[in-house]
C-alpha atoms as a PDB file:
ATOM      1  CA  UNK A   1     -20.675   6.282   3.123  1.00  0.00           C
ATOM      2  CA  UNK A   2     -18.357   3.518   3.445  1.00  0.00           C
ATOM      3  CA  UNK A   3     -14.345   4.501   3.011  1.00  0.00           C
ATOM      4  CA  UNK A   4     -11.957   1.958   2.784  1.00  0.00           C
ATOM      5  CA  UNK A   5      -8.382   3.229   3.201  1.00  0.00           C
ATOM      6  CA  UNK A   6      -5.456   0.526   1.931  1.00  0.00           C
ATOM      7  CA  UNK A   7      -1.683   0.999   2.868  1.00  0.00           C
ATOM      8  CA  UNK A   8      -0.011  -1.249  -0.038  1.00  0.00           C
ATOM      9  CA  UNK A   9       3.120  -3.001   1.652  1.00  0.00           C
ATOM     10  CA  UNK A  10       0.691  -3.260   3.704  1.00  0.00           C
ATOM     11  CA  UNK A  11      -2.101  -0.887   5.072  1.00  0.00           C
ATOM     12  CA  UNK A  12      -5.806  -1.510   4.983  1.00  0.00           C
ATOM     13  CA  UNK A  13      -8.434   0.595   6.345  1.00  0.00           C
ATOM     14  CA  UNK A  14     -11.850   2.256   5.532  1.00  0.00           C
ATOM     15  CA  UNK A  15     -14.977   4.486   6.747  1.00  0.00           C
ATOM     16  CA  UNK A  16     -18.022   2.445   7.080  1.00  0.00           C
ATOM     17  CA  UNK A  17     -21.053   4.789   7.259  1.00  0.00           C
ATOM     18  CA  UNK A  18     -19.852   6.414  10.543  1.00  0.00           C
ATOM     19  CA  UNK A  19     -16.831   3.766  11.208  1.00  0.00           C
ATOM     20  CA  UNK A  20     -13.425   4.423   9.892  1.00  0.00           C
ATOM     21  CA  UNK A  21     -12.106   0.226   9.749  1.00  0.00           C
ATOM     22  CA  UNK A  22      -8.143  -0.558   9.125  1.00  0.00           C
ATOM     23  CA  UNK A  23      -8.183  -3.390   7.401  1.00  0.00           C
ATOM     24  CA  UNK A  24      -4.679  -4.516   6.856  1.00  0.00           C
ATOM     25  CA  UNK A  25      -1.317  -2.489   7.770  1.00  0.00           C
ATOM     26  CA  UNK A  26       2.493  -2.991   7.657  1.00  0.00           C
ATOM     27  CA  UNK A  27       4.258  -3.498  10.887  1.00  0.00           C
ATOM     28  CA  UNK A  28       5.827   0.623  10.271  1.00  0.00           C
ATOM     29  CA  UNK A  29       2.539   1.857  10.534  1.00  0.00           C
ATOM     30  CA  UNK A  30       1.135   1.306  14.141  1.00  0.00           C
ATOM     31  CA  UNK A  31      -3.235   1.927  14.966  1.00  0.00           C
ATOM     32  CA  UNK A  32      -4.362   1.400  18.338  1.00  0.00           C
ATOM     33  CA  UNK A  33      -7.318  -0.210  18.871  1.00  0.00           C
ATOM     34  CA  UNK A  34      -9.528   1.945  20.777  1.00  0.00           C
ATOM     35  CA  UNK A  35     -12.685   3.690  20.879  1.00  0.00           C
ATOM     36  CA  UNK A  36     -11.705   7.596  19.828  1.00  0.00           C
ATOM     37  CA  UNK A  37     -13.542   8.852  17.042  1.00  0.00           C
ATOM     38  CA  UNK A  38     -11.936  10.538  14.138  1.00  0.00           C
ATOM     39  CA  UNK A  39     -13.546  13.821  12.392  1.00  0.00           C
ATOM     40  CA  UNK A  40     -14.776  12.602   8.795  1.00  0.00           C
ATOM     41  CA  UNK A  41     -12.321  16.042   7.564  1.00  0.00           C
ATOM     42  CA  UNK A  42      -9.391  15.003   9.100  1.00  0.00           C
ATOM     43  CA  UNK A  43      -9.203  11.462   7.487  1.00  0.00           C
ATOM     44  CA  UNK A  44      -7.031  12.873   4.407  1.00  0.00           C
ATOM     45  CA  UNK A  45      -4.241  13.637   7.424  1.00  0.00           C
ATOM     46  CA  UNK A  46      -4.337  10.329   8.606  1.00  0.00           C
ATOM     47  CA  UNK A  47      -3.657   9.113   5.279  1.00  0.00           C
ATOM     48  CA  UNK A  48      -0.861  11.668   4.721  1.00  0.00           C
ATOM     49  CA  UNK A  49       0.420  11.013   8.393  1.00  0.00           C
ATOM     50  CA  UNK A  50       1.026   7.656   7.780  1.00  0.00           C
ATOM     51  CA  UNK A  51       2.910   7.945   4.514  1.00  0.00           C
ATOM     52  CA  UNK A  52       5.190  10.165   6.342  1.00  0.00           C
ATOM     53  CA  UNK A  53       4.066  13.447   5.119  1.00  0.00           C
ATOM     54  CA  UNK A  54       3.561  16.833   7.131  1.00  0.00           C
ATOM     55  CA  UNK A  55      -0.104  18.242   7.838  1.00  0.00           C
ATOM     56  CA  UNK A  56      -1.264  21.872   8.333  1.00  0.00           C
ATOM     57  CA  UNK A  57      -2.448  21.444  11.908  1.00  0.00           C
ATOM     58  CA  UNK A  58      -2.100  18.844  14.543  1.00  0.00           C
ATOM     59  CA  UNK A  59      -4.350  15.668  14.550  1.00  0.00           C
ATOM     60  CA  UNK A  60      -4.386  15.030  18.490  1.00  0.00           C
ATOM     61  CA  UNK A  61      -5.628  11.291  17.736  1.00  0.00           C
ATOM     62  CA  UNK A  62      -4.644   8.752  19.764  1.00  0.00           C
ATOM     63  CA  UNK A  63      -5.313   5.995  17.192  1.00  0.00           C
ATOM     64  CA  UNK A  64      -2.505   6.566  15.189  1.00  0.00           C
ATOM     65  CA  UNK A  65       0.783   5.780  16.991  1.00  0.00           C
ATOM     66  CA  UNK A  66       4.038   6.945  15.426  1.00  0.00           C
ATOM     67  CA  UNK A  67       5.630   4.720  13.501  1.00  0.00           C
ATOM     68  CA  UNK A  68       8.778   3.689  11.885  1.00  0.00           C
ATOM     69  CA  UNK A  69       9.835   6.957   9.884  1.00  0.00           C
ATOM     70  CA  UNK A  70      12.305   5.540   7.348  1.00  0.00           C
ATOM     71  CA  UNK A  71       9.426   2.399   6.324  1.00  0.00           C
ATOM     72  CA  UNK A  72       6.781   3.854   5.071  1.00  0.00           C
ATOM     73  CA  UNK A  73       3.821   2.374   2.820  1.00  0.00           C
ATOM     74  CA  UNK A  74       4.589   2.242  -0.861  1.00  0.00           C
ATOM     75  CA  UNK A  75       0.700   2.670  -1.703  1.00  0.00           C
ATOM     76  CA  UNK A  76      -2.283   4.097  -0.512  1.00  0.00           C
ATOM     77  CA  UNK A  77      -5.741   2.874  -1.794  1.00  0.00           C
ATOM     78  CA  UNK A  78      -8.790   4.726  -0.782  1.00  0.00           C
ATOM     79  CA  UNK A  79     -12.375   2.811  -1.200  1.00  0.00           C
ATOM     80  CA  UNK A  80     -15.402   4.850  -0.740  1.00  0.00           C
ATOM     81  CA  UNK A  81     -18.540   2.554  -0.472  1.00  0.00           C
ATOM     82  CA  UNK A  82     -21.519   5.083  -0.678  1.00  0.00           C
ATOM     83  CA  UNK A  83     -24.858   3.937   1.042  1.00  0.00           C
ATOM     84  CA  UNK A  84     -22.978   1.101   3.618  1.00  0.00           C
ATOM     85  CA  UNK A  85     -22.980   1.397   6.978  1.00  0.00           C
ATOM     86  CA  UNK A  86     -20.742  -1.212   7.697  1.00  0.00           C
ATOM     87  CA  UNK A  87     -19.628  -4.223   5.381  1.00  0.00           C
ATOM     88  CA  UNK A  88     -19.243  -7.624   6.930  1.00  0.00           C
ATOM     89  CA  UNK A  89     -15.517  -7.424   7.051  1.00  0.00           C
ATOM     90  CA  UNK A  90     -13.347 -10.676   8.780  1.00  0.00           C
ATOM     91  CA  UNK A  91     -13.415  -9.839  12.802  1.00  0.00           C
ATOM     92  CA  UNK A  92     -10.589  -9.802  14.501  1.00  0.00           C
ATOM     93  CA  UNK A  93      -8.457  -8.519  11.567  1.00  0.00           C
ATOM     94  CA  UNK A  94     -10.255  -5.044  11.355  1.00  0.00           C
ATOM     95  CA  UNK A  95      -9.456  -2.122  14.083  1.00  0.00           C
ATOM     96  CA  UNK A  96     -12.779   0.314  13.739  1.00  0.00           C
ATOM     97  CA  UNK A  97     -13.090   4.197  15.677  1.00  0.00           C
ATOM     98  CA  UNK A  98     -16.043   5.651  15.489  1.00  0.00           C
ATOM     99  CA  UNK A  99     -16.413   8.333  12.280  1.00  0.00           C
ATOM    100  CA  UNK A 100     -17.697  12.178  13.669  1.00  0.00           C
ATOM    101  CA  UNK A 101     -19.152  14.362  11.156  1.00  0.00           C
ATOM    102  CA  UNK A 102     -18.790  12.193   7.894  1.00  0.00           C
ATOM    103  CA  UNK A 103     -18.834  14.702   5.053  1.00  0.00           C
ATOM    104  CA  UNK A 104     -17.084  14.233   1.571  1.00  0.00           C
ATOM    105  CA  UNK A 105     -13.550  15.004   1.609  1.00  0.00           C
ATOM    106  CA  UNK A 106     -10.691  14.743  -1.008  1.00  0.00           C
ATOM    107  CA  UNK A 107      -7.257  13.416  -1.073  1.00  0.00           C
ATOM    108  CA  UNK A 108      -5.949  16.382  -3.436  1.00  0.00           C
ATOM    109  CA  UNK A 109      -3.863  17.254  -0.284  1.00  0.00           C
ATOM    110  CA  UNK A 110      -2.122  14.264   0.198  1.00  0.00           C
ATOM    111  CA  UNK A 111      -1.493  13.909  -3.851  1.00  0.00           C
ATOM    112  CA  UNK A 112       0.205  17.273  -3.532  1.00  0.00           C
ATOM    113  CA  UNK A 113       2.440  15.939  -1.324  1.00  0.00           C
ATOM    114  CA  UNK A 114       3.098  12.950  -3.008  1.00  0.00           C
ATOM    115  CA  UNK A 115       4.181  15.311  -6.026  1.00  0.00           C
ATOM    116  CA  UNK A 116       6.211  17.629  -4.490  1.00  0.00           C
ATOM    117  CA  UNK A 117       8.348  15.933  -3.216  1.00  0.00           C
ATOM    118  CA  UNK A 118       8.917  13.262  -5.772  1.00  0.00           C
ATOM    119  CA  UNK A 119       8.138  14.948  -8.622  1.00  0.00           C
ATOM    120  CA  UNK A 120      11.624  13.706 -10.857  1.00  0.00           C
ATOM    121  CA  UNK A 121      10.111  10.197  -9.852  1.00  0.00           C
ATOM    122  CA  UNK A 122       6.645  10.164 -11.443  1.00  0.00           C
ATOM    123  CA  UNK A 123       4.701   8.512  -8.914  1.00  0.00           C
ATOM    124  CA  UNK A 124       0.856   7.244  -9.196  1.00  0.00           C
ATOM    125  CA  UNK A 125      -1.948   9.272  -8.684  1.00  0.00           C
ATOM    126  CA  UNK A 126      -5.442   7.646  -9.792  1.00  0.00           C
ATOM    127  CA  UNK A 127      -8.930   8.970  -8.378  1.00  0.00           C
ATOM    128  CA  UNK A 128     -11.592   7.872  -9.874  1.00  0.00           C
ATOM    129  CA  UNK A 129     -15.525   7.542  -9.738  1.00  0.00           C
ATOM    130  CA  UNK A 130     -16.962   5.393 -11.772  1.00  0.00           C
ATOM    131  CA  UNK A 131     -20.750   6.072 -11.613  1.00  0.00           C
ATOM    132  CA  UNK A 132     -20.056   9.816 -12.383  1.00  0.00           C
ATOM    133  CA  UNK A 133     -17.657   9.108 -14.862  1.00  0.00           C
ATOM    134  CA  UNK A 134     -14.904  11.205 -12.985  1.00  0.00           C
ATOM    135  CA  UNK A 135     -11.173  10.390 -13.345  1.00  0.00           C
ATOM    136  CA  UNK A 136      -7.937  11.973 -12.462  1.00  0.00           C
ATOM    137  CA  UNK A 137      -4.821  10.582 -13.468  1.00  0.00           C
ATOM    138  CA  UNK A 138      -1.180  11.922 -12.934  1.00  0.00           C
ATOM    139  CA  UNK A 139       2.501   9.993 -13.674  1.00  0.00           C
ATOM    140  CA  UNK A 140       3.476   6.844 -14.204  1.00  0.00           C
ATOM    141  CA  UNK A 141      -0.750   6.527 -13.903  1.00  0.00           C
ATOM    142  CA  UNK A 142      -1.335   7.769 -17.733  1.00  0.00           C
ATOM    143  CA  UNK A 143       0.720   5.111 -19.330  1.00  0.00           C
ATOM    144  CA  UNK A 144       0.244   2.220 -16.836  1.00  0.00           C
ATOM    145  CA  UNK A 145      -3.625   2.601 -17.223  1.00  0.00           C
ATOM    146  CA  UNK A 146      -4.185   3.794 -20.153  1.00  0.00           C
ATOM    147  CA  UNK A 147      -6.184   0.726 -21.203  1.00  0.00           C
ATOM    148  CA  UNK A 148      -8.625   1.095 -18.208  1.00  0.00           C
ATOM    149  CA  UNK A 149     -12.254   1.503 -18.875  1.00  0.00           C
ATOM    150  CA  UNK A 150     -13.602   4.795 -16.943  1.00  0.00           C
ATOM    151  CA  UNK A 151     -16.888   5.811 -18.830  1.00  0.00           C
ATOM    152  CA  UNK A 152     -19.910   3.944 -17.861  1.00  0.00           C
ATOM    153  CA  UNK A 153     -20.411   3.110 -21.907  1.00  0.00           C
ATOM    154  CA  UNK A 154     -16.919   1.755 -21.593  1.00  0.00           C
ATOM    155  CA  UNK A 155     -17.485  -0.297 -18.210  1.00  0.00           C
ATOM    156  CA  UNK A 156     -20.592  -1.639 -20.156  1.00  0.00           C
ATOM    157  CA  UNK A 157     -18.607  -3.039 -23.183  1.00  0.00           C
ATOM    158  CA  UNK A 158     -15.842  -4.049 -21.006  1.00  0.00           C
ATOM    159  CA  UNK A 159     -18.041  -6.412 -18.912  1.00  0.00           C
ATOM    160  CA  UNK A 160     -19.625  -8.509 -22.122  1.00  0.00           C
ATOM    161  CA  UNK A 161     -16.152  -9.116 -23.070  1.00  0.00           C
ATOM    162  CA  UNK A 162     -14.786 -13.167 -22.216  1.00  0.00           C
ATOM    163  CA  UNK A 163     -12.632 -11.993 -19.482  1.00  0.00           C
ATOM    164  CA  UNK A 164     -14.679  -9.613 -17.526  1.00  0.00           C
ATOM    165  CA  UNK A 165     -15.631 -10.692 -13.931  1.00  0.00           C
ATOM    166  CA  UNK A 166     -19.145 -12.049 -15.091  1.00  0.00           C
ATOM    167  CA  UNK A 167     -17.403 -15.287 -16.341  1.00  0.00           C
ATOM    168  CA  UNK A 168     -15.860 -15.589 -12.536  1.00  0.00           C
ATOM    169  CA  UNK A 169     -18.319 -13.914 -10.070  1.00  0.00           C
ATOM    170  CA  UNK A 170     -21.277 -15.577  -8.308  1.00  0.00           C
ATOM    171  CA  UNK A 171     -24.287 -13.542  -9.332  1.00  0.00           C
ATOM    172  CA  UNK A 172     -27.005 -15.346  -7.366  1.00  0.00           C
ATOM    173  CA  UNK A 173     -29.964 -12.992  -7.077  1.00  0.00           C
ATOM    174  CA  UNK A 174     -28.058 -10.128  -9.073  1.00  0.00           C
ATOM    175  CA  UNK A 175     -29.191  -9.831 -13.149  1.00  0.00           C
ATOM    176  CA  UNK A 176     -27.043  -9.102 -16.072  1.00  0.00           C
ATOM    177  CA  UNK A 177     -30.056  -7.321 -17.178  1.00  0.00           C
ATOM    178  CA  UNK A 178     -30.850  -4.980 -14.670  1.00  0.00           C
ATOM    179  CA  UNK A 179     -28.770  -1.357 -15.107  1.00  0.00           C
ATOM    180  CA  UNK A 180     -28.561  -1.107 -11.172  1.00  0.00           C
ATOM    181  CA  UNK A 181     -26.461  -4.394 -10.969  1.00  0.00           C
ATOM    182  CA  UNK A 182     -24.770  -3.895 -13.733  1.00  0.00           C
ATOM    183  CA  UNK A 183     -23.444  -0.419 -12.320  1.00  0.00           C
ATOM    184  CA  UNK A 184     -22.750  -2.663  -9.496  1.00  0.00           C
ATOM    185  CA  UNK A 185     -20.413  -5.254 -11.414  1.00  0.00           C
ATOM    186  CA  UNK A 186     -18.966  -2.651 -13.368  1.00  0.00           C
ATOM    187  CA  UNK A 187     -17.131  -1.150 -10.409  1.00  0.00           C
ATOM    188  CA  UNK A 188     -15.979  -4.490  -9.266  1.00  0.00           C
ATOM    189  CA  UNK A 189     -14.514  -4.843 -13.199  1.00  0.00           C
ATOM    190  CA  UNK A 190     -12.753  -1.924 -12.580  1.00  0.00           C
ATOM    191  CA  UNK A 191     -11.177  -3.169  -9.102  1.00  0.00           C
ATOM    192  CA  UNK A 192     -10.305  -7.143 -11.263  1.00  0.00           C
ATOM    193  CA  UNK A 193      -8.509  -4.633 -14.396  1.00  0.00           C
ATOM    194  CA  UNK A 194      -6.571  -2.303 -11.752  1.00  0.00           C
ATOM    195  CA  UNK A 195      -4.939  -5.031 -10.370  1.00  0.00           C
ATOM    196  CA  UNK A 196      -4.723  -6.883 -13.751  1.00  0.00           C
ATOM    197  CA  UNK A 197      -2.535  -3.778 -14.735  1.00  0.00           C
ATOM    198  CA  UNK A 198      -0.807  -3.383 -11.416  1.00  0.00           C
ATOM    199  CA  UNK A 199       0.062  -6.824 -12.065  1.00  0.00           C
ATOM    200  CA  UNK A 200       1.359  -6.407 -16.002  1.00  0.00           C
ATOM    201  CA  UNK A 201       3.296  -2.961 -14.651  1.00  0.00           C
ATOM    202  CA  UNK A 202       5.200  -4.750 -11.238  1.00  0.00           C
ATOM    203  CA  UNK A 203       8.161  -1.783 -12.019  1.00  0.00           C
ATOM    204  CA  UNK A 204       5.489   0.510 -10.579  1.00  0.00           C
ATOM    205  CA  UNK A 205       6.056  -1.551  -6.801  1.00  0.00           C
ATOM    206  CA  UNK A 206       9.479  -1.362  -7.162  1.00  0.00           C
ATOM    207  CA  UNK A 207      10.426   2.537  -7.063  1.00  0.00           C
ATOM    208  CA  UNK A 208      11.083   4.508  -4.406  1.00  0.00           C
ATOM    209  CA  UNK A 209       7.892   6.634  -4.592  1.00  0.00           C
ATOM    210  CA  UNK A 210       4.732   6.427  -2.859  1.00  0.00           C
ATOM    211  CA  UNK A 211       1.488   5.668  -5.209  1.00  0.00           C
ATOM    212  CA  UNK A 212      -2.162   7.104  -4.694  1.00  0.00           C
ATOM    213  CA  UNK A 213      -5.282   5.117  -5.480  1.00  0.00           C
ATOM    214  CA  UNK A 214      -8.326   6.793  -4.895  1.00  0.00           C
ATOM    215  CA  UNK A 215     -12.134   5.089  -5.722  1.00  0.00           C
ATOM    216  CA  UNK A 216     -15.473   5.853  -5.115  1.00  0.00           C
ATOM    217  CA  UNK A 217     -17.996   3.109  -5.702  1.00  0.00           C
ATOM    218  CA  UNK A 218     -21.748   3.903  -5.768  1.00  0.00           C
ATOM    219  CA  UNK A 219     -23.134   0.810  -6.776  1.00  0.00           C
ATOM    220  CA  UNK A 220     -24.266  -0.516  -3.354  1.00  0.00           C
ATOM    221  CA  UNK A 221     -25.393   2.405  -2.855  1.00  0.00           C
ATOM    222  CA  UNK A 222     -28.043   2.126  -5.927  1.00  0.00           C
ATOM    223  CA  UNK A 223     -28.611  -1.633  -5.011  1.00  0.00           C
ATOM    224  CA  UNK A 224     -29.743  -0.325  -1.393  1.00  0.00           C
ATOM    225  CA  UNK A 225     -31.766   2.066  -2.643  1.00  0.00           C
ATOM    226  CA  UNK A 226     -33.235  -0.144  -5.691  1.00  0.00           C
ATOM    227  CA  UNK A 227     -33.970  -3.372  -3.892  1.00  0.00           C
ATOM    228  CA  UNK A 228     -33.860  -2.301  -0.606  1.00  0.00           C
ATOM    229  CA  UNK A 229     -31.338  -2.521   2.253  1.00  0.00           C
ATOM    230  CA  UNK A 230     -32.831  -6.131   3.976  1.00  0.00           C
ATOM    231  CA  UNK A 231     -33.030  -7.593   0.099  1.00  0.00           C
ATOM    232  CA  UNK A 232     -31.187 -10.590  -0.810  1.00  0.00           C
ATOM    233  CA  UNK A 233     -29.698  -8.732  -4.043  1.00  0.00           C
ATOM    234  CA  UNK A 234     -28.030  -5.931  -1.516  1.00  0.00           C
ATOM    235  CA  UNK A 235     -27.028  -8.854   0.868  1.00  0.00           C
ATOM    236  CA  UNK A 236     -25.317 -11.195  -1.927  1.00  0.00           C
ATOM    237  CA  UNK A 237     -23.701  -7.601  -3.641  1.00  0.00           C
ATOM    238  CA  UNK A 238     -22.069  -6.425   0.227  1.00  0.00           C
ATOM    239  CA  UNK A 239     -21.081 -10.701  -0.041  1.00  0.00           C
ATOM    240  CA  UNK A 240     -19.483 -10.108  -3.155  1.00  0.00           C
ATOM    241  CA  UNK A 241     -17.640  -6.563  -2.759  1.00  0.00           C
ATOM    242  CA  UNK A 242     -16.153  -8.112   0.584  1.00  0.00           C
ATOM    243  CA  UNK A 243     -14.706 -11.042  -1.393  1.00  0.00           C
ATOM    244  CA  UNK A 244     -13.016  -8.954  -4.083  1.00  0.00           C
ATOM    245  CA  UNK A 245     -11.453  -6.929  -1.830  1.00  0.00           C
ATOM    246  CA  UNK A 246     -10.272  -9.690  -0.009  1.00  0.00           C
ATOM    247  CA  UNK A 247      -9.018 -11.594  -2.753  1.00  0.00           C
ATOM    248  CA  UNK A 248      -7.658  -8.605  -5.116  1.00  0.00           C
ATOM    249  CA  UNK A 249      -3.947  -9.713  -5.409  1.00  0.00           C
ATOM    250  CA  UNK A 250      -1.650  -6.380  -5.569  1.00  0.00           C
ATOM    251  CA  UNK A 251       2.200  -6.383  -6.859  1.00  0.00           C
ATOM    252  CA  UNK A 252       2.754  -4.087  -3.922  1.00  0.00           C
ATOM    253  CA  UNK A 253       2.243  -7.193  -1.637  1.00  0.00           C
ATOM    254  CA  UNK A 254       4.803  -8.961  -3.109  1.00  0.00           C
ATOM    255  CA  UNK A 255       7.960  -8.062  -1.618  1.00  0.00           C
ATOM    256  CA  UNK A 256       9.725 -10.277   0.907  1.00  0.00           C
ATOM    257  CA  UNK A 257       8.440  -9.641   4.820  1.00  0.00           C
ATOM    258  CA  UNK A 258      10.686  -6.558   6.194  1.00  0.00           C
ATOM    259  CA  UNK A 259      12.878  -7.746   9.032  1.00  0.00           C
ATOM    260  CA  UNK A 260      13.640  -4.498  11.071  1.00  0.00           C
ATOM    261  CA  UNK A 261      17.268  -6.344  11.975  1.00  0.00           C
ATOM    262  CA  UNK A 262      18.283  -6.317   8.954  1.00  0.00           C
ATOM    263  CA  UNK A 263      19.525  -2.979   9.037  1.00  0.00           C
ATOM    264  CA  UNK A 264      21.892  -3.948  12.241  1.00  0.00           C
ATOM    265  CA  UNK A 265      22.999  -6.963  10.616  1.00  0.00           C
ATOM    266  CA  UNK A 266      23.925  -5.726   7.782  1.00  0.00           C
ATOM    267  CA  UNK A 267      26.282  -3.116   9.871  1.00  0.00           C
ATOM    268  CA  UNK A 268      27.449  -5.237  11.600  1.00  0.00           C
ATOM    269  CA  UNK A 269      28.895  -7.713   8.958  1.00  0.00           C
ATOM    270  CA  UNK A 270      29.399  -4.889   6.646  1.00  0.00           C
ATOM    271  CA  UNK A 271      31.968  -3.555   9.550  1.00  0.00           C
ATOM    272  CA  UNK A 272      33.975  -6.515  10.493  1.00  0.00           C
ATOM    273  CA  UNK A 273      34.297  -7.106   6.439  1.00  0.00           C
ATOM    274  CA  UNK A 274      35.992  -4.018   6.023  1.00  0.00           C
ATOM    275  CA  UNK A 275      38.124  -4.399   9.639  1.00  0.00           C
ATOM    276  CA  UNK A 276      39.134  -7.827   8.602  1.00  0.00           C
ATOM    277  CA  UNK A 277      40.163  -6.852   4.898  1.00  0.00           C
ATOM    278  CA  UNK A 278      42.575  -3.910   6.599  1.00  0.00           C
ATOM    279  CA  UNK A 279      44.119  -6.032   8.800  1.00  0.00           C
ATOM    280  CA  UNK A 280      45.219  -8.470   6.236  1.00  0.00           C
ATOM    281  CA  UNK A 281      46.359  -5.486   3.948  1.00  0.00           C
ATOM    282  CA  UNK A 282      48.580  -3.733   6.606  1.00  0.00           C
ATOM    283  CA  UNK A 283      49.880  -7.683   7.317  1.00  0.00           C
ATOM    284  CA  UNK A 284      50.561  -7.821   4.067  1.00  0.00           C
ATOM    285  CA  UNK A 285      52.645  -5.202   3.637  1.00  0.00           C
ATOM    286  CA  UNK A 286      54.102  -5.463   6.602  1.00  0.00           C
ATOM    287  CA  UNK A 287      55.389  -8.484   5.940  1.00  0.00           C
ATOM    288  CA  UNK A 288      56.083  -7.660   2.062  1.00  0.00           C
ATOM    289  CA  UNK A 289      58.541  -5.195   3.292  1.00  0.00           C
ATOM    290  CA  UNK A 290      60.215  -6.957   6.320  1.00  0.00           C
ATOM    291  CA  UNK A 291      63.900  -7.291   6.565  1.00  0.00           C
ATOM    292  CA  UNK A 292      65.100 -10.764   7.751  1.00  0.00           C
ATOM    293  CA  UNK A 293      68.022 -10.022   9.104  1.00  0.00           C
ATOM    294  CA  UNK A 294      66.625  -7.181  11.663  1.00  0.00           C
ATOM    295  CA  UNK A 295      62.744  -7.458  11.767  1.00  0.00           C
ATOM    296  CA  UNK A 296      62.680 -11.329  12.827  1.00  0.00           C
ATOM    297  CA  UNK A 297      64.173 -12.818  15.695  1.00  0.00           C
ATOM    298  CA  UNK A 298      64.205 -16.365  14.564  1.00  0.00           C
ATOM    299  CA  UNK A 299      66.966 -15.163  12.236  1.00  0.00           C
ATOM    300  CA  UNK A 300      68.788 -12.792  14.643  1.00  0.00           C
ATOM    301  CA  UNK A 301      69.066 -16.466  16.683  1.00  0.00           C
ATOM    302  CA  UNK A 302      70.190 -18.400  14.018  1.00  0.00           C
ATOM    303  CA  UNK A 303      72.734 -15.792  13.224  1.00  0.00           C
ATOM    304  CA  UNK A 304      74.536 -15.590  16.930  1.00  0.00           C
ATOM    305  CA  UNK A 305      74.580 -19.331  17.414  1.00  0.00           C
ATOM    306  CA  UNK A 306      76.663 -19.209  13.397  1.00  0.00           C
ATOM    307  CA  UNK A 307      79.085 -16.584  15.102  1.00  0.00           C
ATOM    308  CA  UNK A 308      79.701 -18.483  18.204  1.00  0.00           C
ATOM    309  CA  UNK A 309      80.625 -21.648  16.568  1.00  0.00           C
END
């Protein structure tokens, strides 16, 4: 199984088979690279560690470095490829550690979290599987995707439609009329209209609460075990999942860059505003209720010269 873990503004990451890959991440949330492994159970804590959330027991990993606390990701997208044992992600971009004991696990911990704590806020929880027709959807997730196709007869109908990803992709050796690929390219339609939404909903970006994306996609998996694993249909479909998650554009990733600065700046000019604007208050009065004839000593002058003439 391949699990691709995504901090929105912005972390990346994923298990590949037995390789847990960070593909992107912001600048708050630090991963060594390095060779320790991670225990396939524990990955749900990583994810919650790096939101900022509390776990149950310790995770004595040295991969994950501690962070900025008060910049945390607003998003979390989990990818589980099924069948990969590593995708041909960009080197050089992608820190991998080794993946012990890779059994199925669940982010139901870290959604707790998420609602607990900002329950009044309504934040996005969407986990969702595709090939087994499973979805869970909490929040602000019921109305922003309420239009999203989950049931395989939906995904079917959704790709013969004019704007479904078979108008855009490259199929090369895969076949609209084969049910394998077409299981295939209906998990990729789901990845194009979650963004699509994402994109129509960009109030979802802007709040102060974390969102949870959580997908399982089997249809490499099939096309492995279909066409085989050295066939040019698997090859071209790995090609083609690698380029959509590459290319899916996010709202979340539109902010301006974070300048960790800004903070002291802003103090700092926020400061000598208000010193300045006291000063020229108390001058103000000051000079409002000044007496002439006693406070200033140009006219004390003026007044002994007048005498002594």
């Amino acid at each position: 199984m391949a699990v691709l873990l995504v901090f929105l503004s912005l972390l990346v990451a994923g298990v590949l088979g037995n390789e847990f890959s960070i593909l992107r991440s912001p600048g708050s949330v630090v991963f060594r690279n390095g060779n320790w492994p991670i225990p396939g159970e524990r990955i749900p804590d990583v994810a919650a560690l790096s939101m900022g959330f509390s776990v149950k027991e310790d995770l004595p990993w040295p991969g994950l470095a501690v962070g900025n606390l008060f910049h945390r990701p607003q998003a979390t997208v989990m990818l589980m490829v099924k069948g990969v044992d590593k995708l041909a992600l960009p080197p050089g971009s992608v820190i991998s550690y080794p993946l012990e004991n890779a059994v199925p696990f669940s982010l139901d911990s870290v959604a707790n979290s998420i609602h607990s704590l900002f329950s009044e806020e309504t934040p996005v929880v969407l986990q969702l599987a595709p090939s087994e027709e499973r979805v869970y959807m909490v929040g602000k997730a019921n109305s922003a995707f309420e239009d999203l196709s989950v049931t395989l007869r939906q995904l079917r109908n959704r790709l013969f439609q004019e704007s479904s990803v078979l108008n855009s992709l490259p199929l090369n050796s895969l076949s609209r009329n084969s049910e394998v690929d077409l299981l295939f390219l209906s998990e990729l339609q789901v990845l194009h209209d979650i963004s699509s939404l994402l994109s129509q909903h960009k109030h979802l970006a802007r709040d102060h609460s974390p969102d949870l994306y959580s997908l399982e996609l089997a249809g490499l998996d099939e096309i492995g075990k279909h066409y085989g694993e050295d066939s040019e249909q698997f090859l071209d479909a790995s090609k083609i999942l690698v380029d959509a998650l590459e290319k899916n554009p996010s709202p979340y990733n539109l902010a301006y860059k974070y300048n960790f600065e800004y903070s002291v700046v802003f103090n700092m000019v926020l400061w000598i505003m208000i010193t300045l604007a006291l000063a020229v208050i108390v001058i103000s009065y000051n000079l409002w209720n000044m007496d002439p004839g006693y406070d200033s000593i140009i006219y004390r002058m003026t007044n002994q010269k007048i005498r002594m003439d």
